[in-house]
PDB file of N, CA and C in Angstrom:
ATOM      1  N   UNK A   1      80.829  97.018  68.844  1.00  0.00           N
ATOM      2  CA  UNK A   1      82.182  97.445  69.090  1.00  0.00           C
ATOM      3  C   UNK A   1      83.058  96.213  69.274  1.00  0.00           C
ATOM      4  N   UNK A   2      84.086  96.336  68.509  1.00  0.00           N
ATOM      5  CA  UNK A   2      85.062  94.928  68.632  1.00  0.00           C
ATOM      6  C   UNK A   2      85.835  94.918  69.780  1.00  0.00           C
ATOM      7  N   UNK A   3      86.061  93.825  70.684  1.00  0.00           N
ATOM      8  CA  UNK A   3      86.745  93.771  71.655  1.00  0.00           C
ATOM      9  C   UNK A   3      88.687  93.870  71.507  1.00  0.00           C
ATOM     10  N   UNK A   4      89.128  94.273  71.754  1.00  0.00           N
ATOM     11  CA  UNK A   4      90.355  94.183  71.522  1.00  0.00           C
ATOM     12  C   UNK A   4      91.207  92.955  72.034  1.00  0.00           C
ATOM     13  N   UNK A   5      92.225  92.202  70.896  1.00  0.00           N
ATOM     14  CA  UNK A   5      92.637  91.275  71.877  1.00  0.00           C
ATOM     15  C   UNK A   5      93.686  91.120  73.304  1.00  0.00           C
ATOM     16  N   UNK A   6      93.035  90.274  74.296  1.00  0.00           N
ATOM     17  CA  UNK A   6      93.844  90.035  75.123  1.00  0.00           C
ATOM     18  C   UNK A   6      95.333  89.964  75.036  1.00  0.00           C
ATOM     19  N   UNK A   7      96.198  90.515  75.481  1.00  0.00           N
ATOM     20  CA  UNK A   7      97.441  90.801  75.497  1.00  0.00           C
ATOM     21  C   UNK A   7      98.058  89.851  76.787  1.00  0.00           C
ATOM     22  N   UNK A   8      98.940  88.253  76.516  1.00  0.00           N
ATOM     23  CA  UNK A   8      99.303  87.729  78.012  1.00  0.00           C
ATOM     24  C   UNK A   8     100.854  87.965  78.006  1.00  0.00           C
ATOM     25  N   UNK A   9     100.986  87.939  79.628  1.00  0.00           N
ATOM     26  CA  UNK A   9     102.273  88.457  79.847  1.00  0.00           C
ATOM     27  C   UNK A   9     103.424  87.073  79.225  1.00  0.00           C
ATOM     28  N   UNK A  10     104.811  87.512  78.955  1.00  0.00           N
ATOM     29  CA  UNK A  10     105.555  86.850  78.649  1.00  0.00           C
ATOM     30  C   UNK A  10     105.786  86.213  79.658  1.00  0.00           C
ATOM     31  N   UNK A  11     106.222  84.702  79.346  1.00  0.00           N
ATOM     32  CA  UNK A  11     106.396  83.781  80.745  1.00  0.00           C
ATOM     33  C   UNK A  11     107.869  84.525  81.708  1.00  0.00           C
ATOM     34  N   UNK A  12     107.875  84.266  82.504  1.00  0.00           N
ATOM     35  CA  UNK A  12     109.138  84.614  83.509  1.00  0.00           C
ATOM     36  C   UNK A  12     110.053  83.938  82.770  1.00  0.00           C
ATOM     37  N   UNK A  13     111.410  85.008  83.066  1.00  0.00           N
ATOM     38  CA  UNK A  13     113.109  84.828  82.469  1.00  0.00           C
ATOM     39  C   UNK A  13     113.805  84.555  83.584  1.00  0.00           C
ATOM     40  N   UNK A  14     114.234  83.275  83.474  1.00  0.00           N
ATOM     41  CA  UNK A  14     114.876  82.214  84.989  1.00  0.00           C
ATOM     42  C   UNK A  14     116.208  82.230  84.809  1.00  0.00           C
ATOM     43  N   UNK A  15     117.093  82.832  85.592  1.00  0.00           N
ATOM     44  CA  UNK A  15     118.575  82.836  85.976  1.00  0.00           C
ATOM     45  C   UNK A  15     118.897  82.059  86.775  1.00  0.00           C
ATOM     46  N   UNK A  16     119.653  80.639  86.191  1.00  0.00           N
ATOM     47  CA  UNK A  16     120.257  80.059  87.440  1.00  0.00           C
ATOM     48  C   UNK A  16     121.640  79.900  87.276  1.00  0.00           C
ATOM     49  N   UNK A  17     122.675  79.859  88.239  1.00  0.00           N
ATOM     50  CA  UNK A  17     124.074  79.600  88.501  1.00  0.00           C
ATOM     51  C   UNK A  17     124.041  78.002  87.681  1.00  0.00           C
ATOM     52  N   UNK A  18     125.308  78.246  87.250  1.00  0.00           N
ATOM     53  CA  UNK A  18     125.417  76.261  86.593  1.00  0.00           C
ATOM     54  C   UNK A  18     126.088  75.774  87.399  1.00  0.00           C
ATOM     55  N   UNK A  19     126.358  76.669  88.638  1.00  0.00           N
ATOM     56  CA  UNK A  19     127.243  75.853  90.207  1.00  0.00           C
ATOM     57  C   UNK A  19     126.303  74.598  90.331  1.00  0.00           C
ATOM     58  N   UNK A  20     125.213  75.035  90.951  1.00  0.00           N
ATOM     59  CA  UNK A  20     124.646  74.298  91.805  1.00  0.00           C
ATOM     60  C   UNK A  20     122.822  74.611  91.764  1.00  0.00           C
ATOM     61  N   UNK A  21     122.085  73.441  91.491  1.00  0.00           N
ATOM     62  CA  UNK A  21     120.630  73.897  91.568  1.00  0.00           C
ATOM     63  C   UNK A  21     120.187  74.714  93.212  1.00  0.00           C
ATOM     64  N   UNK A  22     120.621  74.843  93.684  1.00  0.00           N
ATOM     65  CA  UNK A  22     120.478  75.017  95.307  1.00  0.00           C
ATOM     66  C   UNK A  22     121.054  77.144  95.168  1.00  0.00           C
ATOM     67  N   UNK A  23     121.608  77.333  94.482  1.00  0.00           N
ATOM     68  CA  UNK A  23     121.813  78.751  94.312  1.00  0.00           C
ATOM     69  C   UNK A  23     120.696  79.289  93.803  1.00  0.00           C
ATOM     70  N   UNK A  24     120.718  80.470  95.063  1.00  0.00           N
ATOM     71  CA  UNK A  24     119.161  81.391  94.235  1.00  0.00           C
ATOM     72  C   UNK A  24     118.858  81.087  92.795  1.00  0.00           C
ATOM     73  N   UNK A  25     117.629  81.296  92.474  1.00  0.00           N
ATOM     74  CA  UNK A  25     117.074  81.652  91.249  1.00  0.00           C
ATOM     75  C   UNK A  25     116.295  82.950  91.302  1.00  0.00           C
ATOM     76  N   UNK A  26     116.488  83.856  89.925  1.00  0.00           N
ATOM     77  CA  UNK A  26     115.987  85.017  90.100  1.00  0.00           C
ATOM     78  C   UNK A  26     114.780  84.950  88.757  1.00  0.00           C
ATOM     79  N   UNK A  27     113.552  84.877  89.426  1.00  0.00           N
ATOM     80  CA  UNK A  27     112.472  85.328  87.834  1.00  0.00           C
ATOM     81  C   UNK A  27     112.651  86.616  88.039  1.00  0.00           C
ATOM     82  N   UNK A  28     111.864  86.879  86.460  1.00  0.00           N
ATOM     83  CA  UNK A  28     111.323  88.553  86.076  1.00  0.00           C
ATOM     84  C   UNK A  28     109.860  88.013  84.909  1.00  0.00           C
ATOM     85  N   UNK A  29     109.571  89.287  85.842  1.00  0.00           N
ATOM     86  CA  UNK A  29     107.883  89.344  85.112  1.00  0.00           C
ATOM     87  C   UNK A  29     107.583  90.686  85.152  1.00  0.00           C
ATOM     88  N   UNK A  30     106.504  91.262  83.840  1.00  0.00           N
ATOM     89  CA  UNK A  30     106.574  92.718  84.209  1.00  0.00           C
ATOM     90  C   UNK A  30     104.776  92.565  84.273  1.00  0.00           C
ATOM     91  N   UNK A  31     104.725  93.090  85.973  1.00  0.00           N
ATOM     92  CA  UNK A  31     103.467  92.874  86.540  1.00  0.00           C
ATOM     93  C   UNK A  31     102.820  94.290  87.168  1.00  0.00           C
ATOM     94  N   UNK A  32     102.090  94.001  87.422  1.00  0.00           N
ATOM     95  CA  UNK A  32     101.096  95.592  87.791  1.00  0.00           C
ATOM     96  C   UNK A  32     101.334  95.755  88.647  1.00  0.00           C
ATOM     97  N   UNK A  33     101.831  95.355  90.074  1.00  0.00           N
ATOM     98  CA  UNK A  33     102.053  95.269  91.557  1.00  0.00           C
ATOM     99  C   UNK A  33     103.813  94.853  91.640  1.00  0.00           C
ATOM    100  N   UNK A  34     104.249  95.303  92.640  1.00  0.00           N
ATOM    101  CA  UNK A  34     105.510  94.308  92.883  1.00  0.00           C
ATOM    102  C   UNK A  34     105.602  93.339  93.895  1.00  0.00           C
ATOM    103  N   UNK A  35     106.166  92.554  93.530  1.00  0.00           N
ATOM    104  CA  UNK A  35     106.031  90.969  94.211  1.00  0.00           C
ATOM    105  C   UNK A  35     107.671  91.190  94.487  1.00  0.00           C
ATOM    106  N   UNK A  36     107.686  89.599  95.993  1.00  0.00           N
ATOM    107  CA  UNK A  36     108.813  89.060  96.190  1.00  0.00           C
ATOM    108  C   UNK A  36     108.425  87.632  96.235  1.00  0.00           C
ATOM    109  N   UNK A  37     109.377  86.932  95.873  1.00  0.00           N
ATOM    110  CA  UNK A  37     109.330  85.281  95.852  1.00  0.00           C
ATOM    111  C   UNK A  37     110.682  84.609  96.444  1.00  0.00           C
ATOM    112  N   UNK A  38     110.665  84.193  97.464  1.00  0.00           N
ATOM    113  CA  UNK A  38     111.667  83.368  98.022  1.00  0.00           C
ATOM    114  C   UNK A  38     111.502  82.065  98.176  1.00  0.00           C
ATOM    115  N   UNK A  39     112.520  81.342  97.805  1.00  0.00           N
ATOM    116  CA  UNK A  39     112.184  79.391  97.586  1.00  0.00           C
ATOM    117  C   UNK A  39     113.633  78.627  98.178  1.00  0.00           C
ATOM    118  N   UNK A  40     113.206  78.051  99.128  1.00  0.00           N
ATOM    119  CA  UNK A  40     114.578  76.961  99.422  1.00  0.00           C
ATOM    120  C   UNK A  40     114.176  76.012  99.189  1.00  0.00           C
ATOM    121  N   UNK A  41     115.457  75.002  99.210  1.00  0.00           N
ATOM    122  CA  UNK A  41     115.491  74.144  98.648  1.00  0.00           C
ATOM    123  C   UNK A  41     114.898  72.811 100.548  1.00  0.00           C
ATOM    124  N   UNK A  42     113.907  72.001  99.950  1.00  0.00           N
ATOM    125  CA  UNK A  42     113.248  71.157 100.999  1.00  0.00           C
ATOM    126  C   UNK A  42     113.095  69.769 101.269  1.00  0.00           C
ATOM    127  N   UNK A  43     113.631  69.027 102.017  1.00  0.00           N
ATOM    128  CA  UNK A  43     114.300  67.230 101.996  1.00  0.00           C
ATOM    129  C   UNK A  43     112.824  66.880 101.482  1.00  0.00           C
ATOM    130  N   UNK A  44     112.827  65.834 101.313  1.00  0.00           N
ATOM    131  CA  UNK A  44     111.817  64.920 100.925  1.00  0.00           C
ATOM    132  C   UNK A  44     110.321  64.655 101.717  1.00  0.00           C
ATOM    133  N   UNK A  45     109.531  64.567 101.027  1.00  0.00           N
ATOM    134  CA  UNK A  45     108.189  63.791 101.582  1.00  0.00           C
ATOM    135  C   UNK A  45     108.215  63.136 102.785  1.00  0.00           C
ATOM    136  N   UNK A  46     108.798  62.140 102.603  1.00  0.00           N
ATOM    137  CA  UNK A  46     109.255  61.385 103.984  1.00  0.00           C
ATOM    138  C   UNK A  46     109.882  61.454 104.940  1.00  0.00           C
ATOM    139  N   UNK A  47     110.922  62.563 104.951  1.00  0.00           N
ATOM    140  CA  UNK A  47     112.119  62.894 105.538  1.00  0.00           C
ATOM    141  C   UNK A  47     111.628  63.319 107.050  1.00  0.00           C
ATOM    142  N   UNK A  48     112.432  63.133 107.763  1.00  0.00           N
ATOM    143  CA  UNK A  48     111.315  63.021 109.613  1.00  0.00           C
ATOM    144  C   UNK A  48     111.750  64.656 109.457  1.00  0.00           C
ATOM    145  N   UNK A  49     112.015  65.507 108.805  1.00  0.00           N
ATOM    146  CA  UNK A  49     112.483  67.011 109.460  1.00  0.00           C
ATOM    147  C   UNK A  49     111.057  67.449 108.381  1.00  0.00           C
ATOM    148  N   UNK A  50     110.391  67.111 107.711  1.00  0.00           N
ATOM    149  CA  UNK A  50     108.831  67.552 106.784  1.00  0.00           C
ATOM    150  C   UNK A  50     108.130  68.480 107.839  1.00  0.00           C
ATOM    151  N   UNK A  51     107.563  67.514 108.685  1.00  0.00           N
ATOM    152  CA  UNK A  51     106.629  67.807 109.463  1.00  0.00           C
ATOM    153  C   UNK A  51     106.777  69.097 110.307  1.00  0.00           C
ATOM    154  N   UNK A  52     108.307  69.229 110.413  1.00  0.00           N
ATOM    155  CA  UNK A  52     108.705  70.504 111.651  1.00  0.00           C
ATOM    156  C   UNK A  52     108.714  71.627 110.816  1.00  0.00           C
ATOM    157  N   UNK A  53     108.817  71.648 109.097  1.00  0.00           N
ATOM    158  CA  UNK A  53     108.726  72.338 108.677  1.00  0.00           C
ATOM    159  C   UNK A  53     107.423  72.680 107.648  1.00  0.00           C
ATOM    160  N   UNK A  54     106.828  71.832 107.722  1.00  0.00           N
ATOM    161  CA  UNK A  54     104.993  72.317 107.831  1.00  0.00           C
ATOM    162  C   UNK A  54     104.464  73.104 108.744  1.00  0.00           C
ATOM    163  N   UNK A  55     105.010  72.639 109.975  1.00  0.00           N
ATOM    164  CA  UNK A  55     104.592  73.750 111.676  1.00  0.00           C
ATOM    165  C   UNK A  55     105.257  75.251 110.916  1.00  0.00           C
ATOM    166  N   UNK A  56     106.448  74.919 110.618  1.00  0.00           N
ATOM    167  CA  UNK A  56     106.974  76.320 110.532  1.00  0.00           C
ATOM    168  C   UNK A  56     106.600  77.039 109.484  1.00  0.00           C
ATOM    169  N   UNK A  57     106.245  76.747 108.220  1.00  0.00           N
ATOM    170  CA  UNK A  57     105.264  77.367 107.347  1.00  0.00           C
ATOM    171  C   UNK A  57     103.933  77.889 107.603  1.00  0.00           C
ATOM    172  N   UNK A  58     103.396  77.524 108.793  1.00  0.00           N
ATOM    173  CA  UNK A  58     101.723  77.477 109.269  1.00  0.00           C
ATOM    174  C   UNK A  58     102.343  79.021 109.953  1.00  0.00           C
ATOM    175  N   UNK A  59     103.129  78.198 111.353  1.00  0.00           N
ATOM    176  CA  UNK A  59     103.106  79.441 112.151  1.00  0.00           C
ATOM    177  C   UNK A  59     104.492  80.951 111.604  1.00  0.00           C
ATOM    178  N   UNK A  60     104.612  81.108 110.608  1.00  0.00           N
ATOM    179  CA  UNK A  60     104.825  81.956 109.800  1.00  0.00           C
ATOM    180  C   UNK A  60     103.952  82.756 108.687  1.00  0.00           C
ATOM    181  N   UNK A  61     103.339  81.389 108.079  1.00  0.00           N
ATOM    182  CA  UNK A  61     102.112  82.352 107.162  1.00  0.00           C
ATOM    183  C   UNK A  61     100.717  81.750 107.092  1.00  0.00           C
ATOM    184  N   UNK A  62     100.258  81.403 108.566  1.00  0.00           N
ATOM    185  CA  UNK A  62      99.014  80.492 108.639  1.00  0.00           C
ATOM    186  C   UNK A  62      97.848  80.901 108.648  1.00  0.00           C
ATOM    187  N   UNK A  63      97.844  82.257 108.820  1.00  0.00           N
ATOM    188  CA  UNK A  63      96.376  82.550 109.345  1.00  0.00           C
ATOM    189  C   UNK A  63      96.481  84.595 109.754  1.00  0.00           C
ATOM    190  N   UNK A  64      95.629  84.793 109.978  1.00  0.00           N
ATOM    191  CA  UNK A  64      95.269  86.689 110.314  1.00  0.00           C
ATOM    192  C   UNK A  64      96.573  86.485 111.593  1.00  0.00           C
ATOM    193  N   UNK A  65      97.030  85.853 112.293  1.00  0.00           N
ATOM    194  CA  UNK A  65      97.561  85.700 113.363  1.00  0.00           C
ATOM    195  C   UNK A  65      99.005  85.154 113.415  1.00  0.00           C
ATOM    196  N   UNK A  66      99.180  84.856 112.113  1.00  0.00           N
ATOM    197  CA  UNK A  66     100.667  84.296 111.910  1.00  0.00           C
ATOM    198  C   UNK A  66     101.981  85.865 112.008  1.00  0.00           C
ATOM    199  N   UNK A  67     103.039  84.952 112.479  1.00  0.00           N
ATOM    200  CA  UNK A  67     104.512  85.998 112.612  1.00  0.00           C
ATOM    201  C   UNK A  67     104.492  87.007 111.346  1.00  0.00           C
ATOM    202  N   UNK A  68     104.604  86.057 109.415  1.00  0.00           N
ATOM    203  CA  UNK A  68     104.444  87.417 109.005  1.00  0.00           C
ATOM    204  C   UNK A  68     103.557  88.077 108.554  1.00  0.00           C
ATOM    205  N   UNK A  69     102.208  87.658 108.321  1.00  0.00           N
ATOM    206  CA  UNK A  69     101.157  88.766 108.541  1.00  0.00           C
ATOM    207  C   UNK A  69     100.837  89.754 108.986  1.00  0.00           C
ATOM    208  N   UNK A  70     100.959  89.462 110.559  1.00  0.00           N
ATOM    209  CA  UNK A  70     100.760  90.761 111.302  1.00  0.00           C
ATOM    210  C   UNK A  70     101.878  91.813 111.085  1.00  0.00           C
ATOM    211  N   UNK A  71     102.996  91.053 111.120  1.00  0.00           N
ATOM    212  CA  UNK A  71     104.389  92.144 111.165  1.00  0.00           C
ATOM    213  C   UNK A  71     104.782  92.850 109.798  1.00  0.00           C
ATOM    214  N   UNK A  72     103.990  91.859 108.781  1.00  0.00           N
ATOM    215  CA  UNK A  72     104.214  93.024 107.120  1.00  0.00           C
ATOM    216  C   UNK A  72     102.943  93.563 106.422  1.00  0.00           C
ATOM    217  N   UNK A  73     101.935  92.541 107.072  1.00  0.00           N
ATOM    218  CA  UNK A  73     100.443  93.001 106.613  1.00  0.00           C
ATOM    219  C   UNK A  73      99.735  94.186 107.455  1.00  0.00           C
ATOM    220  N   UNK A  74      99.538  93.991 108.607  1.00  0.00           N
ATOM    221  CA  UNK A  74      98.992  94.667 109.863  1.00  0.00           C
ATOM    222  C   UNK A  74      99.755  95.598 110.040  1.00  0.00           C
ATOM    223  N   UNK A  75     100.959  95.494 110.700  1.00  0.00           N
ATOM    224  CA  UNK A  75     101.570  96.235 111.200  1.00  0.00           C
ATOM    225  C   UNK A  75     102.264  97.305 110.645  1.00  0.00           C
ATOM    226  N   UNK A  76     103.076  96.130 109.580  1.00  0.00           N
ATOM    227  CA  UNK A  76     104.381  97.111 108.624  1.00  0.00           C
ATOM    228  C   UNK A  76     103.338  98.180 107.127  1.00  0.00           C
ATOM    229  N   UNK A  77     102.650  97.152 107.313  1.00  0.00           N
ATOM    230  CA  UNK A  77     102.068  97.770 105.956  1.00  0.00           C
ATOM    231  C   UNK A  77     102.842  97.605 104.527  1.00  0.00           C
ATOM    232  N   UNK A  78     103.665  96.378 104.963  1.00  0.00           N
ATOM    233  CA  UNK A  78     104.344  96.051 104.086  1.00  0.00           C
ATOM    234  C   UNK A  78     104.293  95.552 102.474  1.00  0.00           C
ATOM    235  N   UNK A  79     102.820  94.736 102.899  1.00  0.00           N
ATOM    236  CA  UNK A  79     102.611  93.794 102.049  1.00  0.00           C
ATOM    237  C   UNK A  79     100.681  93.502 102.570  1.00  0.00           C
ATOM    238  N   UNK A  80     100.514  93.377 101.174  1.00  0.00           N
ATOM    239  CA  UNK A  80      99.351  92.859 101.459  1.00  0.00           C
ATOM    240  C   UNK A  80      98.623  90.973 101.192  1.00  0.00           C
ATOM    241  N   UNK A  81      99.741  90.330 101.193  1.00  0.00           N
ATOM    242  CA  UNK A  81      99.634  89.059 101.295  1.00  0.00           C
ATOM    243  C   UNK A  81     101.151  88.598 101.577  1.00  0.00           C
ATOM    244  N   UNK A  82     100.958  87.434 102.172  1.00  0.00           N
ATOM    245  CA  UNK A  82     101.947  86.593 102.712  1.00  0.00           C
ATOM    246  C   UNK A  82     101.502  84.881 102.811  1.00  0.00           C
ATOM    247  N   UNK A  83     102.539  84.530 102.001  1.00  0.00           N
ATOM    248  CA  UNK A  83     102.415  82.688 102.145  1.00  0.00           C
ATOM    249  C   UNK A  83     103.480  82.404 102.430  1.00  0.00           C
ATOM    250  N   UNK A  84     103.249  81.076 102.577  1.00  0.00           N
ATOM    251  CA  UNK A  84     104.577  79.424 102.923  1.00  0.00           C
ATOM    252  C   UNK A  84     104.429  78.751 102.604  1.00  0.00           C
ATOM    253  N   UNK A  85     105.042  77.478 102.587  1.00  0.00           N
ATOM    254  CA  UNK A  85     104.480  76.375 101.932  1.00  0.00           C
ATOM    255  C   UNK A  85     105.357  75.734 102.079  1.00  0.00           C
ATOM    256  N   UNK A  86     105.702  74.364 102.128  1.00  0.00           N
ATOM    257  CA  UNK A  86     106.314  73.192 101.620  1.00  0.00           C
ATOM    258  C   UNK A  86     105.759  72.640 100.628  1.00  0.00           C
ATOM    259  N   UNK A  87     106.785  72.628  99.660  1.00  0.00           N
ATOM    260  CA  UNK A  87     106.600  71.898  98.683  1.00  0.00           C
ATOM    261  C   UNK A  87     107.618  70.969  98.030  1.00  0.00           C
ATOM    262  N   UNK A  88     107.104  69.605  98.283  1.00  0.00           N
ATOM    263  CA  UNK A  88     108.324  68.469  97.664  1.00  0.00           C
ATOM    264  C   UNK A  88     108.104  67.900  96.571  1.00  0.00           C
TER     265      UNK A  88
END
């Protein structure tokens, strides 16, 4: 029996304002689940405010015990995953 071929999704369609790179960006993807993606914009590697906002990525999406886990995973039933991140 012949396998049929794999079918991949079209890459995401990126809307940005020509104001300013710092104005939302909106993807679209047509996916089996629905997702949310939120991204700000984050000073530099070096920048002495990094570090306070590594803490605040941890204790937001660090662990079974983080702020939004429990309150959209556990609790709300909101969501069944939650991240953070810094990324420069």
């Amino acid at each position: 029996m012949a396998r049929s071929p794999r079918r991949c999704s079209p890459p995401p369609r990126c809307w940005r304002s020509p104001n300013s790179w710092a104005d939302p960006v909106e993807l679209r993807r047509d996916v089996s689940a629905p997702a949310f993606e939120r991204g700000y914009k984050v000073p530099a590697i070096r920048d002495a405010d990094t570090p306070a906002l590594d803490l605040l990525a941890e204790i937001l999406a660090g662990g079974e015990n983080s702020v939004l886990v429990k309150a959209l995973v556990h609790e709300g039933g909101l969501a069944t995953d939650v991240f953070a991140a810094t990324a420069t």
